[in-house]
N, C-alpha and C. Protein backbone atom coordinates (compact mmCIF):
# COMPACT_ATOMS: atom_id res chain seq x y z
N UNK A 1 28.85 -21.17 3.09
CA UNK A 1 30.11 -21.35 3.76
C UNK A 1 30.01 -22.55 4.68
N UNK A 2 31.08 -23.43 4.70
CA UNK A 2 31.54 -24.65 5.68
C UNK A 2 32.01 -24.51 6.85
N UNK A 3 31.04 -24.38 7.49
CA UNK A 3 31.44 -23.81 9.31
C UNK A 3 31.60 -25.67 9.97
N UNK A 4 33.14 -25.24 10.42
CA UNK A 4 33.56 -26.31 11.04
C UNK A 4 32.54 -26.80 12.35
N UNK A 5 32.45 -28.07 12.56
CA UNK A 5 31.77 -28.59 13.69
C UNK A 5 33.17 -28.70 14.64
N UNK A 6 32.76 -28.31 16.28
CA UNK A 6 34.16 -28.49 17.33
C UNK A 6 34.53 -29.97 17.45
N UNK A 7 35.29 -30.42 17.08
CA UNK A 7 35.65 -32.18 18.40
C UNK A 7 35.34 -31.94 19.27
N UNK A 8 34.73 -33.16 19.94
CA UNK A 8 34.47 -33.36 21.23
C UNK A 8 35.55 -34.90 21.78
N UNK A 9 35.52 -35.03 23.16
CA UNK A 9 36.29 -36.22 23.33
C UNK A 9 35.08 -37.16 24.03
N UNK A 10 34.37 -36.90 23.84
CA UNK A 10 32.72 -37.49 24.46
C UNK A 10 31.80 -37.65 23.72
N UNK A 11 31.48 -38.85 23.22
CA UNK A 11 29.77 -38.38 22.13
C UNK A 11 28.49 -38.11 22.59
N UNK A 12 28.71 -38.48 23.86
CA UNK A 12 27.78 -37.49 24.60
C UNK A 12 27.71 -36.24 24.34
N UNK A 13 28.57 -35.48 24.23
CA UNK A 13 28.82 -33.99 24.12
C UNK A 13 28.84 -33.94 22.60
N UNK A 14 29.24 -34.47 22.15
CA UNK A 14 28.79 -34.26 20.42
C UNK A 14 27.83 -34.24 19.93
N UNK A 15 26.74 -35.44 21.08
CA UNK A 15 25.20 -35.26 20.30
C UNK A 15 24.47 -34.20 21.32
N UNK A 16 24.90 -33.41 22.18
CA UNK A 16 24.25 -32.31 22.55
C UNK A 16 24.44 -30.95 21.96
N UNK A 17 25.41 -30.90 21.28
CA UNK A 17 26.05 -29.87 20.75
C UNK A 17 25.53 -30.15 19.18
N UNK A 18 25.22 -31.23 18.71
CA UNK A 18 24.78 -31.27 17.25
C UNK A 18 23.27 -31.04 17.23
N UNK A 19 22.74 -31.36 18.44
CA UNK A 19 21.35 -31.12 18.65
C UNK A 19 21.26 -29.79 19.16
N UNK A 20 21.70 -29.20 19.73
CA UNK A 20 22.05 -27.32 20.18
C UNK A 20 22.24 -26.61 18.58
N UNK A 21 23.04 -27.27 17.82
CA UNK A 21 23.69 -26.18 16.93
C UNK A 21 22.04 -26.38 15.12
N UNK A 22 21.60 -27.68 15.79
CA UNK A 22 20.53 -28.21 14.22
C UNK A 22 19.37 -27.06 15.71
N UNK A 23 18.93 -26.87 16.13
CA UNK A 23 18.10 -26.21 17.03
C UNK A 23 18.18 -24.36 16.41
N UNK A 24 19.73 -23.87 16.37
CA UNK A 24 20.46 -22.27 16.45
C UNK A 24 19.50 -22.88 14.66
N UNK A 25 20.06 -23.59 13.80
CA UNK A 25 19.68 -23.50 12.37
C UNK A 25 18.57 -23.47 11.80
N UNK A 26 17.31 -24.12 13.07
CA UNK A 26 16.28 -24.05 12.90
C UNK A 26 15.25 -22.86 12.93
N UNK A 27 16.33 -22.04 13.81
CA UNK A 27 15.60 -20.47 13.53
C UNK A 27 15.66 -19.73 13.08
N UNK A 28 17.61 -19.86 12.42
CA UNK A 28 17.80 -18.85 11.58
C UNK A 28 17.70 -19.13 10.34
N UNK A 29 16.90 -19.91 9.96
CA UNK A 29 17.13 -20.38 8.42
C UNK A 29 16.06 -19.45 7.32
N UNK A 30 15.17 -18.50 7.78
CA UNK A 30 14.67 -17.69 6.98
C UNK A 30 15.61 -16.27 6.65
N UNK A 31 16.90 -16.28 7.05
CA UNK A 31 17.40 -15.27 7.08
C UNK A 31 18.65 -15.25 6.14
N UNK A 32 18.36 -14.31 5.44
CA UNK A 32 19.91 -14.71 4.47
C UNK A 32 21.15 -15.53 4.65
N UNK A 33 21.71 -15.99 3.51
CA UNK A 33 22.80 -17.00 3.90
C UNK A 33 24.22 -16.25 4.67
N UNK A 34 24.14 -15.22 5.22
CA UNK A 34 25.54 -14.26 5.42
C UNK A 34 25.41 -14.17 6.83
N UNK A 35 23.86 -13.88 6.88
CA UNK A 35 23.40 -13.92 8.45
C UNK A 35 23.60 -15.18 8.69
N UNK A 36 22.95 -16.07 8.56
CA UNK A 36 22.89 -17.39 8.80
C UNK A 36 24.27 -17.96 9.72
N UNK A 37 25.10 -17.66 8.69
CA UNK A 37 26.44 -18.11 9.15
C UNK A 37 27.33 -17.26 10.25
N UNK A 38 27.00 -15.96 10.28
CA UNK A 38 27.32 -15.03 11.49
C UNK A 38 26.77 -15.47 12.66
N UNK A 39 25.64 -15.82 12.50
CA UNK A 39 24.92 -16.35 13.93
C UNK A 39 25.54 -17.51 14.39
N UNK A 40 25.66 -18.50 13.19
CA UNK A 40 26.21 -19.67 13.81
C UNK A 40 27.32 -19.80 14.02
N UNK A 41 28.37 -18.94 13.64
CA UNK A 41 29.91 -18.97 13.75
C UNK A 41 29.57 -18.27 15.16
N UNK A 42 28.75 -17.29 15.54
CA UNK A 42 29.15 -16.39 17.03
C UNK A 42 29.02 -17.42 17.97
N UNK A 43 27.76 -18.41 17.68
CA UNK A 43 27.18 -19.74 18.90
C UNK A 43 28.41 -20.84 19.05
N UNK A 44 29.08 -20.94 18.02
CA UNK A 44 29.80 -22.17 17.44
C UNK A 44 31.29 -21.40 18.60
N UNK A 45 31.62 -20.13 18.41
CA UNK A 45 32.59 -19.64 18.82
C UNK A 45 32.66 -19.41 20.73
N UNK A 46 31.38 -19.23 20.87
CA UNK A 46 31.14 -19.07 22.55
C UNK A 46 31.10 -20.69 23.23
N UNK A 47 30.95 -21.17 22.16
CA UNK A 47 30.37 -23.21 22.62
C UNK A 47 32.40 -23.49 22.73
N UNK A 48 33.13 -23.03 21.72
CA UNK A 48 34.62 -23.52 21.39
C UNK A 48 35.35 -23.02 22.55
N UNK A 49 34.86 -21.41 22.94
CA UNK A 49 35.85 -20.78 23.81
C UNK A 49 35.55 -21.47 25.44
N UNK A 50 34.31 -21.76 25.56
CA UNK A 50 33.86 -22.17 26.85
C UNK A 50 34.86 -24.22 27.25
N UNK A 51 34.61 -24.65 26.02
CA UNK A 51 35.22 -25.65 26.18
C UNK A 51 36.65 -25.80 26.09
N UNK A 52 37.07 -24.73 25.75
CA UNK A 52 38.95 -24.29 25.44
C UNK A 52 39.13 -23.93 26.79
N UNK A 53 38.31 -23.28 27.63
CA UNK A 53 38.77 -22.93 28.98
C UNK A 53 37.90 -23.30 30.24
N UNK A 54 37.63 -24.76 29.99
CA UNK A 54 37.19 -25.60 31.23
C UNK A 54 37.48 -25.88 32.05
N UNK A 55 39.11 -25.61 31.95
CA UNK A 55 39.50 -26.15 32.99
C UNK A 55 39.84 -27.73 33.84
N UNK A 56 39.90 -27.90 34.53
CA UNK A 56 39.63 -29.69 35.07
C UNK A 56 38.02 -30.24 35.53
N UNK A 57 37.17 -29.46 34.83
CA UNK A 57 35.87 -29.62 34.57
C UNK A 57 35.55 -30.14 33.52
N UNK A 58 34.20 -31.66 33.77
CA UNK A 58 34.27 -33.02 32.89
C UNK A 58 33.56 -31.84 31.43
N UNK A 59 34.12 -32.10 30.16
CA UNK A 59 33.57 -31.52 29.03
C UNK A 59 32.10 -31.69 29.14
N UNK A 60 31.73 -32.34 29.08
CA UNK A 60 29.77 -32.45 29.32
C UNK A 60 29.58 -31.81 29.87
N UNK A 61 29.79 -31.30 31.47
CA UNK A 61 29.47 -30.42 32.18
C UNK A 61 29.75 -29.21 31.60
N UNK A 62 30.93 -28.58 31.44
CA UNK A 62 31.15 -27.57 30.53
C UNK A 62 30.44 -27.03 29.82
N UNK A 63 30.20 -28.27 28.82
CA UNK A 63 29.05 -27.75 27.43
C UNK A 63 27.73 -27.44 27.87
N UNK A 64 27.06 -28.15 28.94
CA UNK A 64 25.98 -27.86 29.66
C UNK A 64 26.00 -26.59 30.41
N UNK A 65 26.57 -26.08 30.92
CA UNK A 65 26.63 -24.67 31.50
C UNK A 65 26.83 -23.66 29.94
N UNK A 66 27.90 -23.76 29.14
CA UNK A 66 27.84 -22.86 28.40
C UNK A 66 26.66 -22.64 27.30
N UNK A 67 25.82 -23.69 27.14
CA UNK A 67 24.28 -23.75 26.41
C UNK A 67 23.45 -23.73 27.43
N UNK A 68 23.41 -23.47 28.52
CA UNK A 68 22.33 -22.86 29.46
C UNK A 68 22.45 -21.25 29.22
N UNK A 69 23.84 -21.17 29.36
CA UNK A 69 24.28 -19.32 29.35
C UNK A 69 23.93 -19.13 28.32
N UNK A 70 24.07 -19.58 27.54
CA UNK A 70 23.41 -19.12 26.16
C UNK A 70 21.98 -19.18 25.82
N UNK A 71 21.41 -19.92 26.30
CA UNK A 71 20.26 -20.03 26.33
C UNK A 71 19.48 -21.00 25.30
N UNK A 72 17.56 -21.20 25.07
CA UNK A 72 17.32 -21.89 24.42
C UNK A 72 17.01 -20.87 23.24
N UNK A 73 17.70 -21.89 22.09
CA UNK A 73 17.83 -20.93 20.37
C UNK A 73 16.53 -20.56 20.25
N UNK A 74 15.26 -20.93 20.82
CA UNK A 74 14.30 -20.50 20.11
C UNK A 74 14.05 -18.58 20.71
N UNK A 75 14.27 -18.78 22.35
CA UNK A 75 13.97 -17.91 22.50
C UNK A 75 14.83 -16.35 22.71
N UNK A 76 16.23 -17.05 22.69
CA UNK A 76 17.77 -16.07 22.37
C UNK A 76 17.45 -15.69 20.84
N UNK A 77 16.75 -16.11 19.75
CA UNK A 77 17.35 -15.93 18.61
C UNK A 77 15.94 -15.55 18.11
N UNK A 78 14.91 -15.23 18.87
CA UNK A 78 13.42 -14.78 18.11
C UNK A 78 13.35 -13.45 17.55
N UNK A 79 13.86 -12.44 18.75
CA UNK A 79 13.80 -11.19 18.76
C UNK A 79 15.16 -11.06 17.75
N UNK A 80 16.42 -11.71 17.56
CA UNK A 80 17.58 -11.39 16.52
C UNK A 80 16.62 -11.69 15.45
N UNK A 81 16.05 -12.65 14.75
CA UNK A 81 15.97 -12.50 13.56
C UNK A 81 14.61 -12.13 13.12
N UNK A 82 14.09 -11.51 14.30
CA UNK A 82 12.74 -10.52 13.61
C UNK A 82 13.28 -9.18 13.16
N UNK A 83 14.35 -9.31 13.91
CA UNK A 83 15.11 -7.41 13.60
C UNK A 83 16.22 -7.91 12.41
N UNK A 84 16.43 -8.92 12.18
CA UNK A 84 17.35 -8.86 11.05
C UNK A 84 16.43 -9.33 9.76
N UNK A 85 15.25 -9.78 9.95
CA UNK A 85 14.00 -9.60 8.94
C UNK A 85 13.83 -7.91 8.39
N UNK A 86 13.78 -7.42 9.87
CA UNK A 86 13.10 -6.05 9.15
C UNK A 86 14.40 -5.32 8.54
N UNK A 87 15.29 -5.34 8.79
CA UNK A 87 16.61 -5.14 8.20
C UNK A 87 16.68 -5.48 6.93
N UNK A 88 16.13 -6.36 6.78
CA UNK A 88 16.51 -6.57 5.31
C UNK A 88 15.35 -5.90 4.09
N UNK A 89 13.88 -6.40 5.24
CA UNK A 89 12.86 -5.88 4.35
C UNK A 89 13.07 -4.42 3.90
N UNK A 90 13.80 -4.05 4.82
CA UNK A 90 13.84 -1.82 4.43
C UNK A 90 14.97 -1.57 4.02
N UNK A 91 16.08 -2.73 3.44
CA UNK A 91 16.72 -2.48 2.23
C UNK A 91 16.19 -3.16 1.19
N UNK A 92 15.68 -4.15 0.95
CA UNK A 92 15.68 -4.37 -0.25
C UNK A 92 14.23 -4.32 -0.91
N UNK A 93 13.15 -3.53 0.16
CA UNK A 93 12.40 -3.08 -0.69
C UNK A 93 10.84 -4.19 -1.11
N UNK A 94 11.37 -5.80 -0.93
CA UNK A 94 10.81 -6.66 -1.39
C UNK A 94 9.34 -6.90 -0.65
N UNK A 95 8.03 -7.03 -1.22
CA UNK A 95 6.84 -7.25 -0.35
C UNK A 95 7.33 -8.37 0.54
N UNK A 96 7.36 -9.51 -0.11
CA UNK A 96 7.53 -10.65 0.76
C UNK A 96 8.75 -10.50 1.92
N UNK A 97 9.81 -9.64 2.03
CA UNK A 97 10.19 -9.64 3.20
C UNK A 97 9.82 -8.61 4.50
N UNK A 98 8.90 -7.90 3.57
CA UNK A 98 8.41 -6.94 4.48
C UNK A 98 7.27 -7.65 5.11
N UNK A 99 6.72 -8.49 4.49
CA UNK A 99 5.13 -9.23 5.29
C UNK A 99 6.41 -10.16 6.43
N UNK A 100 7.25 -11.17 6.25
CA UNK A 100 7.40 -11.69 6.88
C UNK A 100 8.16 -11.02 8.12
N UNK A 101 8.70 -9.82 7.97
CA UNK A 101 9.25 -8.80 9.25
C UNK A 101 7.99 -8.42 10.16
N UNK A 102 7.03 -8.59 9.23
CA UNK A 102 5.73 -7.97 9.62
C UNK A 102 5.47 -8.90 11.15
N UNK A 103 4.99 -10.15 10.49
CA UNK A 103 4.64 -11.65 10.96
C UNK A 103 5.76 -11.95 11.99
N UNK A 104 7.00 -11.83 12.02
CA UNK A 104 8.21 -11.74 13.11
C UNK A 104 7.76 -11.01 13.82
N UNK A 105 7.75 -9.53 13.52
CA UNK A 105 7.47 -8.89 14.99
C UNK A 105 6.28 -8.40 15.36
N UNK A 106 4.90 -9.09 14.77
CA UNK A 106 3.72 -8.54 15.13
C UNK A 106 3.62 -8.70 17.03
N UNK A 107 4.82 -9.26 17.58
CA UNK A 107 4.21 -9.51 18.74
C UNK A 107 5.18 -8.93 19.58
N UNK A 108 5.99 -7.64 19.00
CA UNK A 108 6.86 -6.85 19.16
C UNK A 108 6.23 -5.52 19.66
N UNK A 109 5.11 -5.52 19.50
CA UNK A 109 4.04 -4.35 20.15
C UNK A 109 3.08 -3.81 19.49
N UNK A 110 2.41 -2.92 19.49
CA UNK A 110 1.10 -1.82 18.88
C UNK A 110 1.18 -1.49 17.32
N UNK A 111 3.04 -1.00 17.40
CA UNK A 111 3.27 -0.04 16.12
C UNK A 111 3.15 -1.27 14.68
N UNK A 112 3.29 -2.62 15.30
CA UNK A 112 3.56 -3.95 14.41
C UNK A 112 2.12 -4.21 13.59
N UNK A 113 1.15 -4.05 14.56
CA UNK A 113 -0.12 -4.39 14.27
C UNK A 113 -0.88 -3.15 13.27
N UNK A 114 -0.66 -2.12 13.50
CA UNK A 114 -0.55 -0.78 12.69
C UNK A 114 -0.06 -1.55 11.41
N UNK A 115 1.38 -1.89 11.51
CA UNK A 115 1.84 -1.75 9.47
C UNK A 115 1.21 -3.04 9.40
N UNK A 116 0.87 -4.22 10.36
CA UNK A 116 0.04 -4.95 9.00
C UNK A 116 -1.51 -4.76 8.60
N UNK A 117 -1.92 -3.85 9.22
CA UNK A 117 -3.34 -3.44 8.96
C UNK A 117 -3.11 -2.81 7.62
N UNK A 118 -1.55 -1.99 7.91
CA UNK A 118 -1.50 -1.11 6.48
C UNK A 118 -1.61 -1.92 5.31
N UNK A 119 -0.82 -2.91 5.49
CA UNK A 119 -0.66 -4.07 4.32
C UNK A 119 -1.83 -4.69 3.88
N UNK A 120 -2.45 -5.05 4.77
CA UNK A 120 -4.09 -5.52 4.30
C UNK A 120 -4.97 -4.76 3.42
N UNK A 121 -4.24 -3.35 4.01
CA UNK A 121 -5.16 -2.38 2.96
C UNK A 121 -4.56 -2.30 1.46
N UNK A 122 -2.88 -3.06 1.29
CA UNK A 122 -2.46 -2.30 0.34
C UNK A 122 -2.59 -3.69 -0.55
N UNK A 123 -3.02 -5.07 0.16
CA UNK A 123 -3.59 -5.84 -0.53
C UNK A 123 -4.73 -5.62 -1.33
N UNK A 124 -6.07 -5.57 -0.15
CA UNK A 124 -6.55 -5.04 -0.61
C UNK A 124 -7.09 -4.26 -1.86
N UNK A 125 -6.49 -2.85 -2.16
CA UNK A 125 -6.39 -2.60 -3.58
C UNK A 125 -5.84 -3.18 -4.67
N UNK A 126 -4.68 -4.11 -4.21
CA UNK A 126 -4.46 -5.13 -4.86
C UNK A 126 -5.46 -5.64 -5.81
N UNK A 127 -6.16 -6.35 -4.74
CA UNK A 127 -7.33 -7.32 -4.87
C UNK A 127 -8.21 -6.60 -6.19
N UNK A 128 -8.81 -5.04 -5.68
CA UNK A 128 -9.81 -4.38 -6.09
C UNK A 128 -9.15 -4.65 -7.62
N UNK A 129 -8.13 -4.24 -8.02
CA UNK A 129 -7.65 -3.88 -8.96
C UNK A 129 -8.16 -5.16 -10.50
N UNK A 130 -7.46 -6.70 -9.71
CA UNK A 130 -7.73 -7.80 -10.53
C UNK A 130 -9.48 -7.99 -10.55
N UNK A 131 -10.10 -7.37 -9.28
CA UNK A 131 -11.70 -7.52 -9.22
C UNK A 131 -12.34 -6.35 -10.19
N UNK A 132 -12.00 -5.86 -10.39
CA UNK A 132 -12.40 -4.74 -11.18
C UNK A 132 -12.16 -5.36 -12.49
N UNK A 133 -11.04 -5.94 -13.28
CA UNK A 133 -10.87 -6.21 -14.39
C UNK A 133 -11.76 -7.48 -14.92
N UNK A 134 -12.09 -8.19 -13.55
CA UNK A 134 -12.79 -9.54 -14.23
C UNK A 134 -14.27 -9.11 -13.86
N UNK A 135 -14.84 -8.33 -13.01
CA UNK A 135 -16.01 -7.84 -13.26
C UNK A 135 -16.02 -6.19 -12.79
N UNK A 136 -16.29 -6.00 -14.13
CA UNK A 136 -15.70 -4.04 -14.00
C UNK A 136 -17.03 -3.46 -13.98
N UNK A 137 -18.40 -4.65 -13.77
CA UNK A 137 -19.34 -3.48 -13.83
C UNK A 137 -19.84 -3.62 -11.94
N UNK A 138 -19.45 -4.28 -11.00
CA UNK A 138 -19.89 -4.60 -9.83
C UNK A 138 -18.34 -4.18 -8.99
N UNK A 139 -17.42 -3.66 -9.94
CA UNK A 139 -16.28 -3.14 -8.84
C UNK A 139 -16.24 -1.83 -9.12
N UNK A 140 -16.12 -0.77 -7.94
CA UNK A 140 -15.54 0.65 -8.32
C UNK A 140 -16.22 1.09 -7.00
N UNK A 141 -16.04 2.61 -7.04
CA UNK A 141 -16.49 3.61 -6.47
C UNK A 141 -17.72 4.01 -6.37
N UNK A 142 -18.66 3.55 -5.44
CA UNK A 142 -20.18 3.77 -5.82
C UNK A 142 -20.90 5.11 -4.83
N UNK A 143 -21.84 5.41 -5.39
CA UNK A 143 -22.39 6.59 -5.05
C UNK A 143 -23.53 5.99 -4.88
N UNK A 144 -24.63 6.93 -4.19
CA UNK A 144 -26.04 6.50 -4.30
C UNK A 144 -26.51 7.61 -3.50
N UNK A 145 -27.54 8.32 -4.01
CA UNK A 145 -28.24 10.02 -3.92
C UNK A 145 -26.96 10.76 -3.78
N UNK A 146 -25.88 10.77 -4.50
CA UNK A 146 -24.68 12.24 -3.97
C UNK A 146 -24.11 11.83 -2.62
N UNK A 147 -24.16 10.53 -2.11
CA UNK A 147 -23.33 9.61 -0.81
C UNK A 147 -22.53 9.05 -0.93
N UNK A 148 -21.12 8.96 -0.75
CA UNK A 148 -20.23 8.04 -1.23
C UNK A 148 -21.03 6.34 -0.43
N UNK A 149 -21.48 5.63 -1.21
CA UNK A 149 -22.31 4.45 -0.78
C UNK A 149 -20.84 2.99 -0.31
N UNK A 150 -20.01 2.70 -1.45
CA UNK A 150 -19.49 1.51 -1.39
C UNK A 150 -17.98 1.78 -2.17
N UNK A 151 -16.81 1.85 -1.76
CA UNK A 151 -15.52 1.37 -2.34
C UNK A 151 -15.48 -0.44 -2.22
N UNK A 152 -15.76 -0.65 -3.54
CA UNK A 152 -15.52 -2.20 -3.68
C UNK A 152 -15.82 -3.05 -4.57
N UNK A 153 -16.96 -4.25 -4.20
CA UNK A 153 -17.28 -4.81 -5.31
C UNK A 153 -18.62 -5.55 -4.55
N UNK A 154 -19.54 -4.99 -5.50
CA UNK A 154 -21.21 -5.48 -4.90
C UNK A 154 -21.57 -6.55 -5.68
N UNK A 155 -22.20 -7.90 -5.12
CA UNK A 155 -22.58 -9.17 -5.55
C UNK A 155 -24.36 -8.59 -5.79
N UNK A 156 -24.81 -7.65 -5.38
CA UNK A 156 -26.23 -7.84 -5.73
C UNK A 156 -26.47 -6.42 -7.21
N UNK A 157 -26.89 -7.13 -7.92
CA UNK A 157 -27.11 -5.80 -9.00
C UNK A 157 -27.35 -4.50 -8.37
N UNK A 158 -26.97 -3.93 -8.93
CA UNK A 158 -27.43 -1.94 -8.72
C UNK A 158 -28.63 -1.36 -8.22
N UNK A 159 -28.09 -1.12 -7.50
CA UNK A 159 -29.71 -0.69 -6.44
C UNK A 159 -30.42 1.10 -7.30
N UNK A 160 -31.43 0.70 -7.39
CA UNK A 160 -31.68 2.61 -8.01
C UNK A 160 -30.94 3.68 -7.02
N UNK A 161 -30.05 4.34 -7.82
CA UNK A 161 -29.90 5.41 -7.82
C UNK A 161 -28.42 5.35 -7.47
N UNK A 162 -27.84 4.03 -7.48
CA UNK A 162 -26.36 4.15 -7.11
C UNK A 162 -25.40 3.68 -8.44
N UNK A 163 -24.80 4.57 -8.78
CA UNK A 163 -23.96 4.93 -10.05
C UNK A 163 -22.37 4.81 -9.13
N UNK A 164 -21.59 4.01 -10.05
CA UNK A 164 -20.01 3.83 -10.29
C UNK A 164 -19.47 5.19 -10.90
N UNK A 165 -18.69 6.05 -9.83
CA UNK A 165 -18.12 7.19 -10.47
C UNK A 165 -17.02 7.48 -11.02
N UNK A 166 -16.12 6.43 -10.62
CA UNK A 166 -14.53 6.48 -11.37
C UNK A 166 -14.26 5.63 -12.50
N UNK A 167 -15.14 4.81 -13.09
CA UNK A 167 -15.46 4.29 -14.61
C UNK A 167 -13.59 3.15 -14.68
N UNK A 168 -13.09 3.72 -15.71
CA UNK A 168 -11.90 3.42 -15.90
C UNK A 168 -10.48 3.80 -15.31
N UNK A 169 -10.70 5.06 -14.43
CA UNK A 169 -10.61 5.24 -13.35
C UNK A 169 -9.84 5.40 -12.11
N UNK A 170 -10.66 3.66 -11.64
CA UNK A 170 -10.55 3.00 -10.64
C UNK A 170 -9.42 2.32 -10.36
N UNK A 171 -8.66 1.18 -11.57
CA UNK A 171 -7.56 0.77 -11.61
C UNK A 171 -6.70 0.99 -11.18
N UNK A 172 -6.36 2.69 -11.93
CA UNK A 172 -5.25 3.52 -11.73
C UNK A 172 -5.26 4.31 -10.73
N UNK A 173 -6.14 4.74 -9.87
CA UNK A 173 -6.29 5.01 -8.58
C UNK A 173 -6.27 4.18 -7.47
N UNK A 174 -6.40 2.55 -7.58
CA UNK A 174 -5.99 1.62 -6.63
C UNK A 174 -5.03 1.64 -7.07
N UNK A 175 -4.39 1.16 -8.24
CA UNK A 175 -2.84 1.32 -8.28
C UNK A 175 -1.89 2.15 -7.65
N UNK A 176 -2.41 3.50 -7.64
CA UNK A 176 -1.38 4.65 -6.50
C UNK A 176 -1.76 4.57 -5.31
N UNK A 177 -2.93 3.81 -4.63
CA UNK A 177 -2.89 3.93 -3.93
C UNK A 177 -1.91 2.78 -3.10
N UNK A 178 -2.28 1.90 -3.72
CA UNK A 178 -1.87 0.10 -3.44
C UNK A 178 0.27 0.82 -3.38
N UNK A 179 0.57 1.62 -4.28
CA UNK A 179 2.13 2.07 -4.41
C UNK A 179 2.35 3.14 -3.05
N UNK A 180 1.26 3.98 -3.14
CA UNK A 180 1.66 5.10 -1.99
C UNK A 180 1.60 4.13 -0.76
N UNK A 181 0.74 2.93 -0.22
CA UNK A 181 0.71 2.54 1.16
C UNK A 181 2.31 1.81 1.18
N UNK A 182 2.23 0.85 -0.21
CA UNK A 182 3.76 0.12 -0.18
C UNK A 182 5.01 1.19 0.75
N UNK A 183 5.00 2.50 -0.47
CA UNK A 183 6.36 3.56 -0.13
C UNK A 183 6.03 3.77 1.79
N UNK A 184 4.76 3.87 2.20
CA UNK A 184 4.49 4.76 3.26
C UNK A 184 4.97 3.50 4.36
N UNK A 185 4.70 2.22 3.85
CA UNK A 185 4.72 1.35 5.08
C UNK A 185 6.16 1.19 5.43
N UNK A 186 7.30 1.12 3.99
CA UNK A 186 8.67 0.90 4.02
C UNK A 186 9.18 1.77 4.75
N UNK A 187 8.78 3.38 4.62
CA UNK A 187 9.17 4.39 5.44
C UNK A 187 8.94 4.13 6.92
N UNK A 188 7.73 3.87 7.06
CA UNK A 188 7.73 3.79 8.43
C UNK A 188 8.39 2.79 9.37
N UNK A 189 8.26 1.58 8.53
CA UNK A 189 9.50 0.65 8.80
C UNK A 189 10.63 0.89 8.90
N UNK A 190 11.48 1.66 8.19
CA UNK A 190 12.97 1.84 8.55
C UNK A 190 12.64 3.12 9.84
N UNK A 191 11.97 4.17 9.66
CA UNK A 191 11.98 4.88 11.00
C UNK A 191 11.74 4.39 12.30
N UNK A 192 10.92 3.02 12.10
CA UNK A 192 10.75 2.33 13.51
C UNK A 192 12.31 1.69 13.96
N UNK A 193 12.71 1.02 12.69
CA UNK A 193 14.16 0.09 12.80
C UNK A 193 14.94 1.47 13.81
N UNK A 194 15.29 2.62 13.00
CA UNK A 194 16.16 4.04 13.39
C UNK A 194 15.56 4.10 14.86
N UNK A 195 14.01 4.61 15.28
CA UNK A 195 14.19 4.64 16.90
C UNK A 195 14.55 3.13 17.94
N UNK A 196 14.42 1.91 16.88
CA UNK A 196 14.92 0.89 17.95
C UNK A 196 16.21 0.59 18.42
N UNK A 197 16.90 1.44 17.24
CA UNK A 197 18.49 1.17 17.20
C UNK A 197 18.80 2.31 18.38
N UNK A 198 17.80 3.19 18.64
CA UNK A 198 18.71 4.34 20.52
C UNK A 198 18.68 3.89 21.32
C-alpha cells in the first residue's frame, strides 16, 4: 500500500520527517506487509494531526516536539515488533518466525531464554537425525556396562563394551522428539503471548 508522505511548507521539516519516517521503516521492516503499514499510517497520522493543530507555532518547531513525544523509532517500536513477531510466529506455526520472536525478545526476560534453549535442543535432534544418516555407525544411543554412556555422535571408535541400542531406531525417535519440542515450544509461546496480553 501507498502511504501518502504529509507537505510540509519548510524543507527543513520535510527532511526531518523523511529521516523520522525511513528510521519508523527501519524497524518495522521484518514484520509483515499489513503491519508494516499500520505502524506507519499510526506515526504518519500523529506527525499530520500535531502539525494540523500548531497553531501560530513555526512548523519545525511543531514537528520537533511531536517526534520527541513520540519518541526515538528504535526504541518506541522494539518492544511493538518483538510482540508482533511472536504474534505471528504462534499463528502461523513457521520455525523461522518463531526463532526470530525468539531473538526479538530474548531480552524480554528468563521465560525467552528457556524457549531458545528449547530450540537448540529441537535443532539439535535435527542435527542428530542428518548425523546419523551420513554416519549411522558413530551416531545413536550408546550404552556401555548397562549405563546410558552417550546420546550423540562419537569421533573416536567404540570403546569395549559400549553398544548403540536404538539401531534404526534413532531417526524416528529424534524425529518425535525434534516434533514434540517444535508443538511444546509453540504452546508455550502463545500461553506466554495470553499472560502478556492481562
Amino acid at each position: 500500500m501507498k502511504i501518502a508522505t504529509i507537505p510540509f511548507e519548510q524543507a527543513a521539516s520535510a527532511r526531518v520527517y523523511s529521516d523520522y519516517m525511513k528510521r519508523v521503516k527501519r524497524e518495522i521492516q521484518s514484520l509483515p506487509q499489513q503491519s508494516q503499514d499500520d505502524i506507519y499510517m499510526e506515526f504518519n497520522s500523529h506527525i499530520f494531526e500535531a502539525i494540523q493543530h500548531r497553531g501560530s507555532t513555526h512548523e519545525i518547531d511543531a514537528l520537533l516536539d511531536i517526534l520527541e513525544k513520540l519518541g526515538e523509532p528504535h526504541d518506541v517500536l522494539k518492544q511493538l515488533v518483538a510482540d508482533k513477531k511472536l504474534e505471528q510466529a504462534t499463528r502461523t506455526f513457521n520455525p523461522l518466525h518463531i526463532f526470530k520472536a525468539l531473538v526479538l525478545n530474548i531480552t524480554n526476560g528468563f521465560s525467552y531464554i528457556i524457549f531458545a534453549v528449547l530450540y537448540l535442543f529441537l535443532f539439535a535432534f535435527l542435527f542428530l537425525i542428518v548425523a546419523k544418516i551420513m554416519h549411522p555407525e558413530q551416531v545413536g544411543l550408546f550404552t556401555q556396562d548397562g549405563h546410558l554412556k552417550l546420546l550423540g555422535r562419537t569421533t573416536n571408535p567404540l570403546q569395549p563394551g559400549m553398544v548403540e541400542i536404538l539401531g534404526d531406531w534413532f531417526i524416528s525417535l529424534m524425529l518425535f522428539s525434534a516434533v514434540l519440542f517444535y508443538f511444546i515450544i509453540t504452546l508455550l509461546l502463545r500461553i506466554k503471548k495470553s499472560i502478556n496480553k492481562k
